[in-house]
N, C-alpha and C. Protein backbone atom coordinates (compact mmCIF):
# COMPACT_ATOMS: atom_id res chain seq x y z
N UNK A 1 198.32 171.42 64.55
CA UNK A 1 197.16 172.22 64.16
C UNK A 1 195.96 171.85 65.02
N UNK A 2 195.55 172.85 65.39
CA UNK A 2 193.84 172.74 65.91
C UNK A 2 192.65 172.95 65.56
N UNK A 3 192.62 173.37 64.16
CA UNK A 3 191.41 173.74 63.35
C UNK A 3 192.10 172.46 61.73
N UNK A 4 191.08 172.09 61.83
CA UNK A 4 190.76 171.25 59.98
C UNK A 4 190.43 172.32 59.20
N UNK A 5 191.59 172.48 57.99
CA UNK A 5 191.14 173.00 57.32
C UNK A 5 190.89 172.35 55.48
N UNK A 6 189.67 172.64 55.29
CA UNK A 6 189.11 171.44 54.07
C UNK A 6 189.87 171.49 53.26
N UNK A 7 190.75 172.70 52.94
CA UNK A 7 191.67 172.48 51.82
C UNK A 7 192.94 172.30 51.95
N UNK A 8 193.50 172.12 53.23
CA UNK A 8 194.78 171.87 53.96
C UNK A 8 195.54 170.11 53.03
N UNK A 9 196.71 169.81 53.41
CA UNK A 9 196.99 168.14 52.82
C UNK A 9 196.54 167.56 53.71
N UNK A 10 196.66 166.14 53.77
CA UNK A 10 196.13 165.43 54.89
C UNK A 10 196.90 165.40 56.38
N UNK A 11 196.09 165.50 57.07
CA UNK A 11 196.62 165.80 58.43
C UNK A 11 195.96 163.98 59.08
N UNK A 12 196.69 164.09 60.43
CA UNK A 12 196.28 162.74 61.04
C UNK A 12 195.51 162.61 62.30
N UNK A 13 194.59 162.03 62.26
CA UNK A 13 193.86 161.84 63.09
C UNK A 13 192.99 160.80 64.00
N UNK A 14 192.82 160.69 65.06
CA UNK A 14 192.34 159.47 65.40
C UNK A 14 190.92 159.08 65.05
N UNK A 15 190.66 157.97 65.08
CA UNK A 15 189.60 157.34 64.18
C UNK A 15 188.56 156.53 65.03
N UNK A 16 187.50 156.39 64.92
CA UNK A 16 186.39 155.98 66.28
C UNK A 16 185.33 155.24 65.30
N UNK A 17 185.76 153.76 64.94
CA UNK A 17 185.28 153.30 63.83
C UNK A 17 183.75 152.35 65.02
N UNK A 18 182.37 152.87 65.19
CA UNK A 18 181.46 152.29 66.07
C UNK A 18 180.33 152.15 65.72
N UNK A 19 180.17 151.65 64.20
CA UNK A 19 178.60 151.48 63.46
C UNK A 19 177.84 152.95 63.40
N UNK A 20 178.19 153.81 64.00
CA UNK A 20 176.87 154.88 63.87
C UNK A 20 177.23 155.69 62.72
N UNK A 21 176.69 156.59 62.37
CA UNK A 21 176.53 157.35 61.49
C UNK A 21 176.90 159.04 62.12
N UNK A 22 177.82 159.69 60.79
CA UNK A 22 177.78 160.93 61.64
C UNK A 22 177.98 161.87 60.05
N UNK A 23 177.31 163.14 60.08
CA UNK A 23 177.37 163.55 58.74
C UNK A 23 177.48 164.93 59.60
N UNK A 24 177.78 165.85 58.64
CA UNK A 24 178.21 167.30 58.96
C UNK A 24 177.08 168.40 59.68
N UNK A 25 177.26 169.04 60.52
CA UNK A 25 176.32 169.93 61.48
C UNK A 25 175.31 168.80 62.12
N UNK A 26 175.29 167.22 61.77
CA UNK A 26 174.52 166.76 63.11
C UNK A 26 175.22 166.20 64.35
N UNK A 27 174.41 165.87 65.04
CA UNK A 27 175.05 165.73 66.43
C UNK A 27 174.60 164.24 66.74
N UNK A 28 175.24 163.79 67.50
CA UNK A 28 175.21 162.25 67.98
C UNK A 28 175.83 162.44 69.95
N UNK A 29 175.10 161.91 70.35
CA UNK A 29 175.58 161.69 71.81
C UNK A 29 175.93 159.66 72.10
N UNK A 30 177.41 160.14 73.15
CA UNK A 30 178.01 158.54 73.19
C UNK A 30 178.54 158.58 74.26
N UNK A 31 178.56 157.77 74.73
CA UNK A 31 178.83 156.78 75.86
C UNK A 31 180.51 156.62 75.83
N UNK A 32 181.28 156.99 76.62
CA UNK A 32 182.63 156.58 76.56
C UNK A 32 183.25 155.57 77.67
N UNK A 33 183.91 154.28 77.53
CA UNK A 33 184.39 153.80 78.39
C UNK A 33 185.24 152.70 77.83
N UNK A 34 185.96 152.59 77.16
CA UNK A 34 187.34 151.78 76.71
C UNK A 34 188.23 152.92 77.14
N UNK A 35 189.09 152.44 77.48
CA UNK A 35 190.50 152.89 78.05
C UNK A 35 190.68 153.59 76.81
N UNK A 36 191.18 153.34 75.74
CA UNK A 36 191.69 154.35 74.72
C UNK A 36 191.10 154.97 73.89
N UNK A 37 189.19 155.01 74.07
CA UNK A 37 188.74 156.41 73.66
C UNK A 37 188.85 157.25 74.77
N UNK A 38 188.65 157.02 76.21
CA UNK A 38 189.15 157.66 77.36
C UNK A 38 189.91 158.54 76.73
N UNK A 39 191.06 157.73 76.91
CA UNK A 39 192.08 158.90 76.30
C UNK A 39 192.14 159.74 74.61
N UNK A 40 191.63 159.26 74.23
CA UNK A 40 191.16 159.72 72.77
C UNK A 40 190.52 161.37 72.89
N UNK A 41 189.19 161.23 74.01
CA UNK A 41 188.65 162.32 74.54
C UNK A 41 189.45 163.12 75.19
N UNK A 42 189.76 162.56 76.04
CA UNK A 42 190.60 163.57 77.04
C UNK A 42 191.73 164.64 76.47
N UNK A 43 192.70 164.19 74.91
CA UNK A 43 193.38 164.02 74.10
C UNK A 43 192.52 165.51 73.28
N UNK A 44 191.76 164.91 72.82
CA UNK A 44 190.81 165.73 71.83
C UNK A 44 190.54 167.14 72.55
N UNK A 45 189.61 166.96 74.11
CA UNK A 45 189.17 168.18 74.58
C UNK A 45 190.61 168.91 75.23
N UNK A 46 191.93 168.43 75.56
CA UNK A 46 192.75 169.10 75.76
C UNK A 46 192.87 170.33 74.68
N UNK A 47 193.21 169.14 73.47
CA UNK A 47 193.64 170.00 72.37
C UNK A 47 193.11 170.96 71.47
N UNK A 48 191.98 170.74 72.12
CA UNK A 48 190.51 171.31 71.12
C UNK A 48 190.50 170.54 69.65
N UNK A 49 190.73 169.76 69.24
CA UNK A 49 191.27 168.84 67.85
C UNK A 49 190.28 167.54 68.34
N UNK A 50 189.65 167.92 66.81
CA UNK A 50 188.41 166.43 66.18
C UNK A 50 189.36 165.10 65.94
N UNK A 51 188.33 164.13 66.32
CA UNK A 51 188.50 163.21 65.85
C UNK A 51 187.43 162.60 64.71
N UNK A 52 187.81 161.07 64.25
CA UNK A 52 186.72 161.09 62.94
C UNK A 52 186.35 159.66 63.56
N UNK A 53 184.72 159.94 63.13
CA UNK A 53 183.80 158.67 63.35
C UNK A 53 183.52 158.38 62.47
N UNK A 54 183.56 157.11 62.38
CA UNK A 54 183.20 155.56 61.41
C UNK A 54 182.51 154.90 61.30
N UNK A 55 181.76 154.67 60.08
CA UNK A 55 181.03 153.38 60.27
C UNK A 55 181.48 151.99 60.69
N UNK A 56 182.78 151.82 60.20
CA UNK A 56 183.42 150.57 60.37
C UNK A 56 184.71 150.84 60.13
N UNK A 57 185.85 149.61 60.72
CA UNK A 57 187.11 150.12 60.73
C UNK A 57 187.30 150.38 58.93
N UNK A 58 188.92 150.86 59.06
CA UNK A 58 189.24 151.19 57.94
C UNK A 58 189.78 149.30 57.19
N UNK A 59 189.55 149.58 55.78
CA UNK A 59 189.47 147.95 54.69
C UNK A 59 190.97 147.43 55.10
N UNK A 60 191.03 146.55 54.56
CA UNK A 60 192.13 145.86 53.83
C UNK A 60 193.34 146.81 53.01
N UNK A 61 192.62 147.94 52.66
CA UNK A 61 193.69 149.17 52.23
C UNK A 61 193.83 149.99 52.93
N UNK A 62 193.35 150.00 54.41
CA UNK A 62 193.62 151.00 55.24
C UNK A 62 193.21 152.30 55.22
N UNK A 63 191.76 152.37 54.02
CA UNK A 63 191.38 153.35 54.06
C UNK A 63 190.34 153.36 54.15
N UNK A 64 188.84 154.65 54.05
CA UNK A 64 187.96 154.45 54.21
C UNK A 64 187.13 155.73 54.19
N UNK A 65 185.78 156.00 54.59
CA UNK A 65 185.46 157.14 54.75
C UNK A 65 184.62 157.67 56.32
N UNK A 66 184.53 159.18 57.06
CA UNK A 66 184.58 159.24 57.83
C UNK A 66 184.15 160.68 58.42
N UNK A 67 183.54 161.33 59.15
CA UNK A 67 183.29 162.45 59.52
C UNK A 67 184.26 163.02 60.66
N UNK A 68 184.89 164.26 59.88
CA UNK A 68 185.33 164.88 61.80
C UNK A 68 184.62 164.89 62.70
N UNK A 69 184.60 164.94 63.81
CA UNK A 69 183.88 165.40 64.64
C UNK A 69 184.34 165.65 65.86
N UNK A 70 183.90 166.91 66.49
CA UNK A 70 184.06 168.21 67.34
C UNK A 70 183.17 167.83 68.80
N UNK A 71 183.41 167.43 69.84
CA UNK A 71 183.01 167.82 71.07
C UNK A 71 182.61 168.97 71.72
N UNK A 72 181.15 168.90 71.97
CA UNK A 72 180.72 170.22 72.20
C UNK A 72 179.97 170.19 73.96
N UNK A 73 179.75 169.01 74.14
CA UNK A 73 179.52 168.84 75.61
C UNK A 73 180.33 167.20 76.45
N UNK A 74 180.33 167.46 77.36
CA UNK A 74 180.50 166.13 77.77
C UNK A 74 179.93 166.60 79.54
N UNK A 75 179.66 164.90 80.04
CA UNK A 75 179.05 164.99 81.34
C UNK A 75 179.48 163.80 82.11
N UNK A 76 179.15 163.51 83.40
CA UNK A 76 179.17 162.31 83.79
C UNK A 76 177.81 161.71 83.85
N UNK A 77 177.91 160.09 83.44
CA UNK A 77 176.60 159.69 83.36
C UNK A 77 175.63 158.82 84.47
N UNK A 78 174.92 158.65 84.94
CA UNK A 78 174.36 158.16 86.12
C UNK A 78 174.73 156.84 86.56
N UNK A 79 174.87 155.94 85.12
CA UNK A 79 175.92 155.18 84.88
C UNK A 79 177.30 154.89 85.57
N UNK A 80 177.84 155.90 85.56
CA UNK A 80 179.37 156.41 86.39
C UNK A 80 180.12 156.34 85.03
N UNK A 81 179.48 156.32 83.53
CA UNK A 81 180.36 156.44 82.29
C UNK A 81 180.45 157.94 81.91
N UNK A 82 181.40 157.90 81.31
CA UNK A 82 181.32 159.57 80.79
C UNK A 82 180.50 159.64 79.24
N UNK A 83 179.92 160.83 79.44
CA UNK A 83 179.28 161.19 78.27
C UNK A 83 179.02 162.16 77.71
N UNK A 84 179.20 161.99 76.03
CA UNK A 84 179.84 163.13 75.28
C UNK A 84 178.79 163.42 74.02
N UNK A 85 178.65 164.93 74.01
CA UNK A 85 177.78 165.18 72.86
C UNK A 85 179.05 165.60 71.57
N UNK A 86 178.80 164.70 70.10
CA UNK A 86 180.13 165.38 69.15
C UNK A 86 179.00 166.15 68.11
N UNK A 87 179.67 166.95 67.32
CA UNK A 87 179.03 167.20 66.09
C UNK A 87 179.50 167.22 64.89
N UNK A 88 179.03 167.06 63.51
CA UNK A 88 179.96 166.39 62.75
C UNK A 88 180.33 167.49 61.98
N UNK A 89 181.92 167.81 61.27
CA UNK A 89 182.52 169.01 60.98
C UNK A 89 182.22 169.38 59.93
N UNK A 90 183.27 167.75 58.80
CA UNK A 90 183.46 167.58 57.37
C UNK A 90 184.10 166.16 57.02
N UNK A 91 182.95 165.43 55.89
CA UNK A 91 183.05 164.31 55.94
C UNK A 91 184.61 164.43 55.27
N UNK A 92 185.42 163.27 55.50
CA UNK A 92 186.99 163.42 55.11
C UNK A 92 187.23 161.90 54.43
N UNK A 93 188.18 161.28 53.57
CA UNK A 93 188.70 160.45 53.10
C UNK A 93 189.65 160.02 53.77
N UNK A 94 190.02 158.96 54.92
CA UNK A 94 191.16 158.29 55.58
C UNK A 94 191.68 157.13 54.43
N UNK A 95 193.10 157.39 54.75
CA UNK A 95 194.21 156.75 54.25
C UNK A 95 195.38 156.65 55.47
N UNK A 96 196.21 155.29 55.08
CA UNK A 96 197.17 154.81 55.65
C UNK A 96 196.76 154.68 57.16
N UNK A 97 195.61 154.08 57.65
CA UNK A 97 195.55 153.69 58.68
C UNK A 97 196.27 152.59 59.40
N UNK A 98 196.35 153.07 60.70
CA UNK A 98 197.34 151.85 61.19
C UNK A 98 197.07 152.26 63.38
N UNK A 99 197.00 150.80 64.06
CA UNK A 99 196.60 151.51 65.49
C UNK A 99 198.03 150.87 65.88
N UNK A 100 197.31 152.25 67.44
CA UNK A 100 198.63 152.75 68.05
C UNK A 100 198.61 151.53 69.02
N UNK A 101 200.12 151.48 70.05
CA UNK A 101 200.15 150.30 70.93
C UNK A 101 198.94 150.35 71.79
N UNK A 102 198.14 151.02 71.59
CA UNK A 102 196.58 151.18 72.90
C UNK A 102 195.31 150.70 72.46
N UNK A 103 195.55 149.95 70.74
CA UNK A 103 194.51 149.50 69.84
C UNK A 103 193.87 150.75 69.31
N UNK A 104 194.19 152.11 69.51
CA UNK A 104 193.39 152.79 68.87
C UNK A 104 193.77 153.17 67.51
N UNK A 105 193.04 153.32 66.66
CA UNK A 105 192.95 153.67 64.89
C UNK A 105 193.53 155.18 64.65
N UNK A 106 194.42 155.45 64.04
CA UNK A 106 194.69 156.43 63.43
C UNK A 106 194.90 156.25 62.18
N UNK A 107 194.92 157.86 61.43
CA UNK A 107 194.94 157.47 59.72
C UNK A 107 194.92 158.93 59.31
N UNK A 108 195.32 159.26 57.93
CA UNK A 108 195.65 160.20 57.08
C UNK A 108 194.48 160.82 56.74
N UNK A 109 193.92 161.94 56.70
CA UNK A 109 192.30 162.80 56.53
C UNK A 109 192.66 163.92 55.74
N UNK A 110 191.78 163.71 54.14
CA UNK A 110 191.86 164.77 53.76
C UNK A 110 190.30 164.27 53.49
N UNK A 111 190.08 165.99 53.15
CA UNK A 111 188.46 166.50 53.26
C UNK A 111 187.72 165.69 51.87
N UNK A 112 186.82 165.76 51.85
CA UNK A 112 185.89 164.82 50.81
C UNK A 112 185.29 166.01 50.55
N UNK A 113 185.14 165.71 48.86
CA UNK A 113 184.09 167.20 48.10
C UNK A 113 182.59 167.14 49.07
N UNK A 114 182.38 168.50 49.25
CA UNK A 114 180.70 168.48 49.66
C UNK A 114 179.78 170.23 48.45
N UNK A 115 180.01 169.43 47.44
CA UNK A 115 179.44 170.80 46.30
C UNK A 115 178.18 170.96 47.32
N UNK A 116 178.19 172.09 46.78
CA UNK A 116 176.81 172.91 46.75
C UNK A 116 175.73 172.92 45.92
N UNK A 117 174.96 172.49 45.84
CA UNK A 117 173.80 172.17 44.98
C UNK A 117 172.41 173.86 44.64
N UNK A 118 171.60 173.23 44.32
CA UNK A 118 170.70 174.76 44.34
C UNK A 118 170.33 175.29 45.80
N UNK A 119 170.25 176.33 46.29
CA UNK A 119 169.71 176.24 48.02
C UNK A 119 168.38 176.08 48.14
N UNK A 120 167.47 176.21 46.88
CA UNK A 120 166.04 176.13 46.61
C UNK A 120 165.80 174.54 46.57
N UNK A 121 166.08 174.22 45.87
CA UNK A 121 166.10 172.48 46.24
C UNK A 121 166.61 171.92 47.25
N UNK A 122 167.54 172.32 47.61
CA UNK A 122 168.05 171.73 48.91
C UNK A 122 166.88 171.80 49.90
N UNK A 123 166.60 173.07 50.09
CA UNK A 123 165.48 173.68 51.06
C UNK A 123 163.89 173.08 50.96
N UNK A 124 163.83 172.78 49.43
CA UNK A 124 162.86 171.87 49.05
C UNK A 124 162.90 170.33 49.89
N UNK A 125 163.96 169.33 49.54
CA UNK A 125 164.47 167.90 50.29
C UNK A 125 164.25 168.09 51.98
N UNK A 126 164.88 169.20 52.17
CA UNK A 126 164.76 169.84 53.85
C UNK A 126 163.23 169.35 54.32
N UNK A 127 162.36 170.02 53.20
CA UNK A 127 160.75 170.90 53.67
C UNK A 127 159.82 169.36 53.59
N UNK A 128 160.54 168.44 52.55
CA UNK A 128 159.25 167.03 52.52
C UNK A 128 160.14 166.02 53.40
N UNK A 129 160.88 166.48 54.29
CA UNK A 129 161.39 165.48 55.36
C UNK A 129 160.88 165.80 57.16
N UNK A 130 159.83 167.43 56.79
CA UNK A 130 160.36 168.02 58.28
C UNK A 130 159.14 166.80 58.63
N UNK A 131 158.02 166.46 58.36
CA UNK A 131 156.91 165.64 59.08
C UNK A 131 157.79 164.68 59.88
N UNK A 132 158.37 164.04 59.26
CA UNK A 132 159.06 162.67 59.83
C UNK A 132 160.10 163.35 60.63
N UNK A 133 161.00 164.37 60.56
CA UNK A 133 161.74 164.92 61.56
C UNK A 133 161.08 165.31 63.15
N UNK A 134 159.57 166.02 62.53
CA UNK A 134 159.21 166.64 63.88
C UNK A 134 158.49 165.41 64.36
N UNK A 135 157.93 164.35 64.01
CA UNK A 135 157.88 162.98 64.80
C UNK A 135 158.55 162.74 65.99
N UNK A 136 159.71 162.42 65.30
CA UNK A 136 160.90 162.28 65.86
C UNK A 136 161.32 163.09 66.58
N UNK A 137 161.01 164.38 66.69
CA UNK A 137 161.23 165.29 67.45
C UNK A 137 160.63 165.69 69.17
N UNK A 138 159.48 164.81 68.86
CA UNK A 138 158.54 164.57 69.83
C UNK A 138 159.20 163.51 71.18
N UNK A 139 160.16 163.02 70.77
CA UNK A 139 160.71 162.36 71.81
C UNK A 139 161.76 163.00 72.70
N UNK A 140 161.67 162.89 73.69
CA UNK A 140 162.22 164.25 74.67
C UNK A 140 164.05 163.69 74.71
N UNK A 141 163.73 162.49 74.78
CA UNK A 141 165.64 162.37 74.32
C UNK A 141 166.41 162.83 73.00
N UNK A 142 165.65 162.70 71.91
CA UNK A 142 165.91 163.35 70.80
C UNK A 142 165.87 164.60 70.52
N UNK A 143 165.02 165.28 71.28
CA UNK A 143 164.96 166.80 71.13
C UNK A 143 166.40 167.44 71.86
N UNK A 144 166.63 166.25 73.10
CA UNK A 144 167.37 167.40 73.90
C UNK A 144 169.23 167.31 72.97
N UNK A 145 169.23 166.42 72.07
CA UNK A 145 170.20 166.44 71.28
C UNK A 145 170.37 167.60 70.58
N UNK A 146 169.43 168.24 69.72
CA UNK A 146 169.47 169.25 68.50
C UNK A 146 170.44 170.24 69.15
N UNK A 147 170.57 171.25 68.37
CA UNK A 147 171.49 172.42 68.29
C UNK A 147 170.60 173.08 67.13
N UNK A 148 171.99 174.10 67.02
CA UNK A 148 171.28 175.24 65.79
C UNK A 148 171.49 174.27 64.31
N UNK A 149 171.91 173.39 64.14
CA UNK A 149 172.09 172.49 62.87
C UNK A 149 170.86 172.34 62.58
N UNK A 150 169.62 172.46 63.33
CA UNK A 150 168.09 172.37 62.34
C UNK A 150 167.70 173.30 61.81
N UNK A 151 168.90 174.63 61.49
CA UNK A 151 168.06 176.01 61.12
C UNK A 151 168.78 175.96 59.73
N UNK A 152 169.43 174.21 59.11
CA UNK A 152 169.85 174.34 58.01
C UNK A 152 169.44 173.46 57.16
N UNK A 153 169.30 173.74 55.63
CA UNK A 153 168.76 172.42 55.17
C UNK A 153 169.22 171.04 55.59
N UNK A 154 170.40 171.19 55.02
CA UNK A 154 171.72 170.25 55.27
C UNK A 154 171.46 169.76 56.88
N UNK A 155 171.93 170.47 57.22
CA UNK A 155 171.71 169.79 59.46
C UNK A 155 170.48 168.90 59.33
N UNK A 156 169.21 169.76 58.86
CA UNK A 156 167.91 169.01 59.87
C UNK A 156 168.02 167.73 59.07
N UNK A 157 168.37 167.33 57.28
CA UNK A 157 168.08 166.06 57.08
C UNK A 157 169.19 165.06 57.34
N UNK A 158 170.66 166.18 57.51
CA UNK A 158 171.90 165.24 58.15
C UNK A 158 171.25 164.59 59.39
N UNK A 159 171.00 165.25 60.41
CA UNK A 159 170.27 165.11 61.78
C UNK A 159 169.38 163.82 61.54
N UNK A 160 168.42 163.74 60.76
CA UNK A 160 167.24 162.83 60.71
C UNK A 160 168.21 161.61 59.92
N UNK A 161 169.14 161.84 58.95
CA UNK A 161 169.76 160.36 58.72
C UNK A 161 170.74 159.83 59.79
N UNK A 162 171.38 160.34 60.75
CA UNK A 162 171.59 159.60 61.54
C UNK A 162 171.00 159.10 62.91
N UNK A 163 169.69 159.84 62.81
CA UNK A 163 168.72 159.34 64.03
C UNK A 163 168.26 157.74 63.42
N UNK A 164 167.99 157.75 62.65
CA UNK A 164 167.47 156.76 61.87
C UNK A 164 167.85 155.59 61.77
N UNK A 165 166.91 154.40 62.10
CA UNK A 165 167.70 152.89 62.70
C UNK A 165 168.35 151.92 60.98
N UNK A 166 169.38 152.81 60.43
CA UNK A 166 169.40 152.63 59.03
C UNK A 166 170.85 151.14 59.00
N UNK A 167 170.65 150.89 58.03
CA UNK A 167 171.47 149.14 57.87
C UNK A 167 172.83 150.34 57.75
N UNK A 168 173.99 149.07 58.44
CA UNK A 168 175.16 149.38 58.22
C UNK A 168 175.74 149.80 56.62
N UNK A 169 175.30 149.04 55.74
CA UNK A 169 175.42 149.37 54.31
C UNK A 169 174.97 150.61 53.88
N UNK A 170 174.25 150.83 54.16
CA UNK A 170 173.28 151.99 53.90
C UNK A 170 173.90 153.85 54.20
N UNK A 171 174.34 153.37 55.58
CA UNK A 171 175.19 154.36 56.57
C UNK A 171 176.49 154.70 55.55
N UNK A 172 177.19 154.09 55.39
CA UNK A 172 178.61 153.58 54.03
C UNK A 172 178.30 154.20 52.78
N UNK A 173 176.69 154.33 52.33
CA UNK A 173 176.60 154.86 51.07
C UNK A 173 176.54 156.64 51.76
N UNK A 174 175.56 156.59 52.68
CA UNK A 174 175.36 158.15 52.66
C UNK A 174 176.47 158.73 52.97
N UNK A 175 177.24 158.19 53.68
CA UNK A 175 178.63 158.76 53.63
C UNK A 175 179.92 159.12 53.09
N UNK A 176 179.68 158.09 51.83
CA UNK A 176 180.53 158.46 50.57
C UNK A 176 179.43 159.62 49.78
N UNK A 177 178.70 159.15 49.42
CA UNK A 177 178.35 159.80 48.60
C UNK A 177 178.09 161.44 48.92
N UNK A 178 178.99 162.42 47.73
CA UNK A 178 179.57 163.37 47.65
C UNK A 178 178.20 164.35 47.74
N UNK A 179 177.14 164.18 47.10
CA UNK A 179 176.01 165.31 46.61
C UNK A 179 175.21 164.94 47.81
N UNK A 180 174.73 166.22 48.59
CA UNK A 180 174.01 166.17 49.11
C UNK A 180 172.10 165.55 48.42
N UNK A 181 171.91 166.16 47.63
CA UNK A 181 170.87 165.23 46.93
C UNK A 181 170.82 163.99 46.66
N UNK A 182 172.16 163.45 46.08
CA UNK A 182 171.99 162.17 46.27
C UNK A 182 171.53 161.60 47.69
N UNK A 183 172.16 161.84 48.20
CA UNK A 183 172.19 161.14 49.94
C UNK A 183 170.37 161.42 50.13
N UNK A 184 169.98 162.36 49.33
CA UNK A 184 168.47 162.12 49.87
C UNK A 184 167.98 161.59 48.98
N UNK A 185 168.35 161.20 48.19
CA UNK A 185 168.09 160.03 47.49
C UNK A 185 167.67 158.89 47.73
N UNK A 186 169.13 158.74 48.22
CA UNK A 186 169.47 157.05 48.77
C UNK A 186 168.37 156.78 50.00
N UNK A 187 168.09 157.81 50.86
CA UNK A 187 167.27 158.08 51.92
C UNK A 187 165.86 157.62 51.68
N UNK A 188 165.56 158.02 50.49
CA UNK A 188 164.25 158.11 49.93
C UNK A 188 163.64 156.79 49.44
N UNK A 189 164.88 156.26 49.27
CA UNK A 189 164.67 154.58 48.33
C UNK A 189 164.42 153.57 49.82
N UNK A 190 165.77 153.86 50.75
CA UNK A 190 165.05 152.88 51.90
C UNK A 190 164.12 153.60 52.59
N UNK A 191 163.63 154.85 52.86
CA UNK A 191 162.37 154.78 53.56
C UNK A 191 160.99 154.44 52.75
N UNK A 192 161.15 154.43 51.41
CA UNK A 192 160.16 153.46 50.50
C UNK A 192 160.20 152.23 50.92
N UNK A 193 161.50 151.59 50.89
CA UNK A 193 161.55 150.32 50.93
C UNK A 193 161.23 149.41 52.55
N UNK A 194 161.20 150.22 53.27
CA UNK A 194 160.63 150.03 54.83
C UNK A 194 159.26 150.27 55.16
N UNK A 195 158.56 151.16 53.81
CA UNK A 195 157.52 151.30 53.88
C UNK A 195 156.41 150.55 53.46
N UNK A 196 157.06 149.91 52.63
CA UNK A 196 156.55 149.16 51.21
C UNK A 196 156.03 149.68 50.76
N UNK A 197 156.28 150.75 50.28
CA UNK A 197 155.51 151.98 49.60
C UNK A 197 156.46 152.56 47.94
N UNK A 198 155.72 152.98 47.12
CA UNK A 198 156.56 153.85 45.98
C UNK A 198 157.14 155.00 46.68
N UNK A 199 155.90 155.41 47.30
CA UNK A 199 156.08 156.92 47.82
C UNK A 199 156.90 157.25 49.59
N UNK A 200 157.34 158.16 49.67
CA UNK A 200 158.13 158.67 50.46
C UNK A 200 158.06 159.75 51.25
N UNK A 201 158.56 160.54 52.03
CA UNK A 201 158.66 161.99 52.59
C UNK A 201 159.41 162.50 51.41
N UNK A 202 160.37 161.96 50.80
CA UNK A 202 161.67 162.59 50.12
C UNK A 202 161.07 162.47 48.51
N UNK A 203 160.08 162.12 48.08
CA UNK A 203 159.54 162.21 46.66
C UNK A 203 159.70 163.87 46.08
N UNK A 204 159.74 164.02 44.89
CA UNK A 204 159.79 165.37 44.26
C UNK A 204 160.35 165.32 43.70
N UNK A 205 160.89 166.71 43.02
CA UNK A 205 161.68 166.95 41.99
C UNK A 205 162.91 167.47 42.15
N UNK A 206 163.69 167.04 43.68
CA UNK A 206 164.59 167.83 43.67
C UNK A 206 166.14 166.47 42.81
């Protein structure tokens, strides 16, 4: 298969477990140069088929949680490394992980709930995050990342939680956790807590 489909059984896929953060319609740009994401990529853009990024490898049970993610550019870098823009599909649940003779991670992916919440609230969480987004936006390396994922609630604050220099723990919660509100939740508590502040971008009633 070459398309994920969310309600399909679990299909298998390779796994790119590298501290960052990757949540659905945002984009992350990376640096490739181990021999077996090499081929991981090369693998992927043949086939047109995602792979899933990680915060960290998969536990002691071989499982874990994880975003598809889709290659939408790649370049060579001045560096002489190759470099790849992904974007993230649908966060998924890995099971039965296990790596191949090349050290790379594979594992079992089925899709993780992503309900739908009100689109008025959502759009609300969106609207008391854009200040701190368009900040951030102001930096010409960060801008040249975006896509059309900021013309959605969901994208622009997915987008801004993984720009964000957020603790490995932290990354682990927004990524399990199923409700998009929550996750701006959780968002809301550490940018208080970095602030030393009660208050937040993400305060309200949603």
């Amino acid at each position: 298969m070459t398309q994920f489909e969310p309600d399909s059984t679990a299909a298998r896929y390779p796994l790119f477990p590298m501290g960052a953060l990757l949540l659905p319609d945002a984009s992350l740009p990376l640096q490739i140069f181990e021999p077996r994401y090499l081929m991981m990529v090369s693998s992927s853009t043949r086939d047109n088929r995602p792979f899933v990024i990680m915060v960290s490898e998969p536990g002691k049970d071989r499982s874990g949680q994880g975003c598809l993610a889709r290659i939408v550019d790649f370049n060579q870098q001045a560096n002489g490394l190759l470099g790849i823009t992904i974007v993230g599909e649908q966060r998924v649940r890995v099971s039965a992980a296990a790596k191949d003779v090349t050290g790379l991670w594979w594992g079992d992916c089925e899709a993780s709930d992503e309900p739908l919440a009100d689109p008025e609230l959502e759009m609300r969480a969106a609207l008391r995050y854009q200040p701190l987004l368009d900040a951030l936006l102001e930096h010409p390396y960060l801008a040249d990342q975006v896509g059309l994922q900021l013309d959605s609630a969901r994208g622009s604050v997915h987008q801004l939680m993984v720009w964000l220099p957020l603790e490995s723990e932290l990354k682990r919660r927004l990524l399990d956790e199923d409700s998009f509100l929550q996750r701006c939740a959780l968002l809301e508590s550490a940018l208080a807590e970095l602030s030393g502040s009660p208050d937040s971008p993400g305060d309200g009633d949603a």
